[in-house]
Each structure stands twice: as structure tokens, then as C-alpha cells.
C-alpha atoms as a PDB file:
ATOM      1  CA  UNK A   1      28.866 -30.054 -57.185  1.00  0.00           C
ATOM      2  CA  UNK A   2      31.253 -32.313 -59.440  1.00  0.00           C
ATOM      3  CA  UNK A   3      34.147 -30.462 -61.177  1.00  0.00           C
ATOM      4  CA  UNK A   4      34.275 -30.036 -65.420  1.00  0.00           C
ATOM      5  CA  UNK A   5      35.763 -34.088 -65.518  1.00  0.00           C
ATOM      6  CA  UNK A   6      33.314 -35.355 -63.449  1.00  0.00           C
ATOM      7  CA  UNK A   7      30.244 -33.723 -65.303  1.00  0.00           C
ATOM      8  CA  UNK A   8      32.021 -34.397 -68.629  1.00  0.00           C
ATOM      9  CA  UNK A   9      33.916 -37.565 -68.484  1.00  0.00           C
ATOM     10  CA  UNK A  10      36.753 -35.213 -70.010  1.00  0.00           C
ATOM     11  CA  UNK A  11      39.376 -32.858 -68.959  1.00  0.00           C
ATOM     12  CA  UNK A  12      38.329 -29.525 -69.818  1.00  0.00           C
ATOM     13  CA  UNK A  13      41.043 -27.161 -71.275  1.00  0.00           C
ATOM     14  CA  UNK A  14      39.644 -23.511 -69.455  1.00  0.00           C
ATOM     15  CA  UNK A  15      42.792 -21.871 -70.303  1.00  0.00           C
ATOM     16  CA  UNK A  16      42.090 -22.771 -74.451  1.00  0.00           C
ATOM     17  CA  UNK A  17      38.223 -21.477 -73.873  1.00  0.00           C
ATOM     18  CA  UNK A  18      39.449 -18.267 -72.077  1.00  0.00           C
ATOM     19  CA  UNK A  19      41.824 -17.294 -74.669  1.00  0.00           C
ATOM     20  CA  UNK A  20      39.051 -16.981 -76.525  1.00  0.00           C
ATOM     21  CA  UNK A  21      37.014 -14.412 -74.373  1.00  0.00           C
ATOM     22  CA  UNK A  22      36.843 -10.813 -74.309  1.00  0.00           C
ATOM     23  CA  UNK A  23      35.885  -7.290 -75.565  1.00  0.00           C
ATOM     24  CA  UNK A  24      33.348  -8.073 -78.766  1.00  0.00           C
ATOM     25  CA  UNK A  25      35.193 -11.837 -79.033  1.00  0.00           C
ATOM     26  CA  UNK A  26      33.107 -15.279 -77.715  1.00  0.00           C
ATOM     27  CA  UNK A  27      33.111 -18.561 -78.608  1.00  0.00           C
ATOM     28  CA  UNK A  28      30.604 -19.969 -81.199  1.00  0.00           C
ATOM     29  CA  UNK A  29      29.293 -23.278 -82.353  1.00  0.00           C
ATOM     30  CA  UNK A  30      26.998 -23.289 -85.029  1.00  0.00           C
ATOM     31  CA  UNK A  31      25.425 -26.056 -86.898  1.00  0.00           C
ATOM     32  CA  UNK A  32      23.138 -26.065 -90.082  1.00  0.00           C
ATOM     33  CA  UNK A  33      20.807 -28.711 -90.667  1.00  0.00           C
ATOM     34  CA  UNK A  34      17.276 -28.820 -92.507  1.00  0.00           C
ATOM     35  CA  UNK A  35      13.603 -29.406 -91.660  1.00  0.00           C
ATOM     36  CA  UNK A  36      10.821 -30.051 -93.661  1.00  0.00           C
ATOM     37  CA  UNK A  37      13.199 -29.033 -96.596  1.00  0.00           C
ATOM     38  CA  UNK A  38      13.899 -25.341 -95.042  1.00  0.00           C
ATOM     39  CA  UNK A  39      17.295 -24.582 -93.979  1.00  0.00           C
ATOM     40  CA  UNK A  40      17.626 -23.905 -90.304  1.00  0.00           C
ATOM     41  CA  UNK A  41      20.567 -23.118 -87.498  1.00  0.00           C
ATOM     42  CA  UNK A  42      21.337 -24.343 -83.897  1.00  0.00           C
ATOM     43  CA  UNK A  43      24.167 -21.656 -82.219  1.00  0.00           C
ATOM     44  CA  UNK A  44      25.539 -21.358 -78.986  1.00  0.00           C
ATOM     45  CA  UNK A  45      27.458 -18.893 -77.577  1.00  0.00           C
ATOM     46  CA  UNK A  46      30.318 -18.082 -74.358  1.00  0.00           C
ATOM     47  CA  UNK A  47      31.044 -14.560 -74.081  1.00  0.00           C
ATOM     48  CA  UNK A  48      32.328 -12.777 -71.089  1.00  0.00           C
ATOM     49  CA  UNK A  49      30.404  -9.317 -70.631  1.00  0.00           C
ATOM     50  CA  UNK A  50      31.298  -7.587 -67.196  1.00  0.00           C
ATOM     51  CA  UNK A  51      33.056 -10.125 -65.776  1.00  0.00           C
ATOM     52  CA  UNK A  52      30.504 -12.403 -66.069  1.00  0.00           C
ATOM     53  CA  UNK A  53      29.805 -15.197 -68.360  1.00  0.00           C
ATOM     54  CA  UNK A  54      27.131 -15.592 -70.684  1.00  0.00           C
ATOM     55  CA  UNK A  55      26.033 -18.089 -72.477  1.00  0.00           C
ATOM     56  CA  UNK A  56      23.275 -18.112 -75.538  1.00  0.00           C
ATOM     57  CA  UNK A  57      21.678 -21.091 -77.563  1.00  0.00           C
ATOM     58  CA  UNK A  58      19.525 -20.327 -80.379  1.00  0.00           C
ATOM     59  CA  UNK A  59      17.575 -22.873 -82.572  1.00  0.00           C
ATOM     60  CA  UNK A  60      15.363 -21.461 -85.456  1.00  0.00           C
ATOM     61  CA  UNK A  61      14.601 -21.671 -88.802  1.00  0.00           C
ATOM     62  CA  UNK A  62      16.800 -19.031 -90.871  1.00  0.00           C
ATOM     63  CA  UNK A  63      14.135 -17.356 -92.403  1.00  0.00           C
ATOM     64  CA  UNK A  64      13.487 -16.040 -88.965  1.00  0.00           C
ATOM     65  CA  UNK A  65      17.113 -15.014 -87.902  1.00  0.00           C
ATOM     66  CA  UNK A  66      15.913 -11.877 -87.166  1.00  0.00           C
ATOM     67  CA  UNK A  67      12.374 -12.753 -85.379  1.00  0.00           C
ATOM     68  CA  UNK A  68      13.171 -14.182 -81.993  1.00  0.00           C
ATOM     69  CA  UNK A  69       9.844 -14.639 -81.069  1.00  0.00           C
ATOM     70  CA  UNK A  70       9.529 -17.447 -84.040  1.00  0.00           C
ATOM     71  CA  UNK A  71      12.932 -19.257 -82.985  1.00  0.00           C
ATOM     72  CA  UNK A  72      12.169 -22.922 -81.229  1.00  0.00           C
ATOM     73  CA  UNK A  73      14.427 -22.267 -78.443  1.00  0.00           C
ATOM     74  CA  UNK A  74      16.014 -18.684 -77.221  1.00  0.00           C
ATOM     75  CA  UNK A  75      18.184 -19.099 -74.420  1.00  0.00           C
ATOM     76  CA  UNK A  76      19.911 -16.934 -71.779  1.00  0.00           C
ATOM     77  CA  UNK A  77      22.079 -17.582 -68.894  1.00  0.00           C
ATOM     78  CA  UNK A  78      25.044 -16.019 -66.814  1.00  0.00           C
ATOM     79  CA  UNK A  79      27.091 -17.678 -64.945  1.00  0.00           C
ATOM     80  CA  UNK A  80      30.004 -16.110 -62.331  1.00  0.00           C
ATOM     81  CA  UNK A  81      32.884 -18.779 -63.246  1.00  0.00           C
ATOM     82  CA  UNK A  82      33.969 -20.193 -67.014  1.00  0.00           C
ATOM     83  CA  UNK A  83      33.721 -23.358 -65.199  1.00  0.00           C
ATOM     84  CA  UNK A  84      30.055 -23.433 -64.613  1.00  0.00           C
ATOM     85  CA  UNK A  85      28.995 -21.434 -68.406  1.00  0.00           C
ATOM     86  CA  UNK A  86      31.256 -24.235 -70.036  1.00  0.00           C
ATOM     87  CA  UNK A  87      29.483 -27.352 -67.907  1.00  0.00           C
ATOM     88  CA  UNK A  88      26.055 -26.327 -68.404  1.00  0.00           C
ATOM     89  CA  UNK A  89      26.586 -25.729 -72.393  1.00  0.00           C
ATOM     90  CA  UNK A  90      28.218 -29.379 -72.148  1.00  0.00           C
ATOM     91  CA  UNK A  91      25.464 -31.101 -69.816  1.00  0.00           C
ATOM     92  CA  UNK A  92      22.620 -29.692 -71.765  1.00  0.00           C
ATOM     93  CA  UNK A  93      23.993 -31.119 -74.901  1.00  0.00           C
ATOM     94  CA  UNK A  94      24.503 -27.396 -76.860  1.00  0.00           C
ATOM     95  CA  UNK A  95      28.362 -27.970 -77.785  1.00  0.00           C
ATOM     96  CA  UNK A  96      31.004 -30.360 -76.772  1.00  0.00           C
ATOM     97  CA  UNK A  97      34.541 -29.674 -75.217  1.00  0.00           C
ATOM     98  CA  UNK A  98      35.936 -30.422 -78.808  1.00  0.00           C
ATOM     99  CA  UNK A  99      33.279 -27.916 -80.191  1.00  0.00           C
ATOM    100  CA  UNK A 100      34.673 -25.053 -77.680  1.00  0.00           C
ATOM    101  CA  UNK A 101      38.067 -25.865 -77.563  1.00  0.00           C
ATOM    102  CA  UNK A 102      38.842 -25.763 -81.699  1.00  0.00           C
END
């Protein structure tokens, strides 16, 4: 499996993300954007629950914040190493390293 450089072309700071992590605290990219006129979020999410590593990506129109059966997309996954939560948000596109790391 390539390392964080090799699946992003860019060195990864962990140590930055980590900071970041723990008790109710996670890292969080959101972006607004519009369609068909009607205001609408993409979010993604680290947190460490457990010592494990979840990550969350959300797309949906904000009307329906609170209806996740209307959202576009509603993902979940948990991962047992930073590492591995912060390359899959990366490879799939959901943040970039600047995106994490600010």
C-alpha cells in the first residue's frame, strides 16, 4: 500500500492533523455552493472516537440538514491509523492536505 506522499503527491503533516483530534474536537471542511438556485453544503469530517478514526462526508441541500435520508451522499468510515482516514478523505477527493492542515 503506498504511504500519504505516494497517494498524495504531498508530504502529509499527521502531527498538524492530530493536534487537532480529540474529546468532542475533529477536523472539518465545509464548502457552500448552490444548485438550481437553493443553497446547499458538502462537509467532511476526521474525528477520533475510541481510538479509532472516523471519517464523515455529507453532501445535501440545507433545507434538509436535518433529514439524512434526503442528503445526496451520507458517508461513514473508520479507519485504525490517521494515516489511512486522512488518505482516503484525500484520494476520494472530500478535502485536500491544505483543507486539513489549516
Amino acid at each position: 500500500m503506498p504511504d500519504g506522499d505516494e497517494m498524495t503527491g504531498q508530504h502529509i503533516d499527521l502531527g498538524k492533523i492530530s493536534g487537532k483530534l480529540g474529546g468532542k474536537r475533529g477536523v472539518w471542511v465545509n464548502q457552500r455552493y448552490e444548485i438550481g438556485g437553493e443553497p446547499a453544503t458538502r462537509e467532511c469530517f476526521i474525528k477520533k472516537t475510541d481510538g479509532r478514526f472516523n471519517v464523515g462526508f455529507d453532501d445535501y441541500l440545507d433545507k434538509y440538514e436535518d433529514a439524512v435520508d434526503l442528503y445526496f451522499v451520507y458517508l461513514r468510515a473508520e479507519f485504525s491509523e490517521l494515516s489511512r482516514a486522512v488518505e482516503f478523505v484525500v484520494r476520494e477527493g472530500f478535502a485536500s492536505v491544505d483543507d486539513l492542515t489549516r
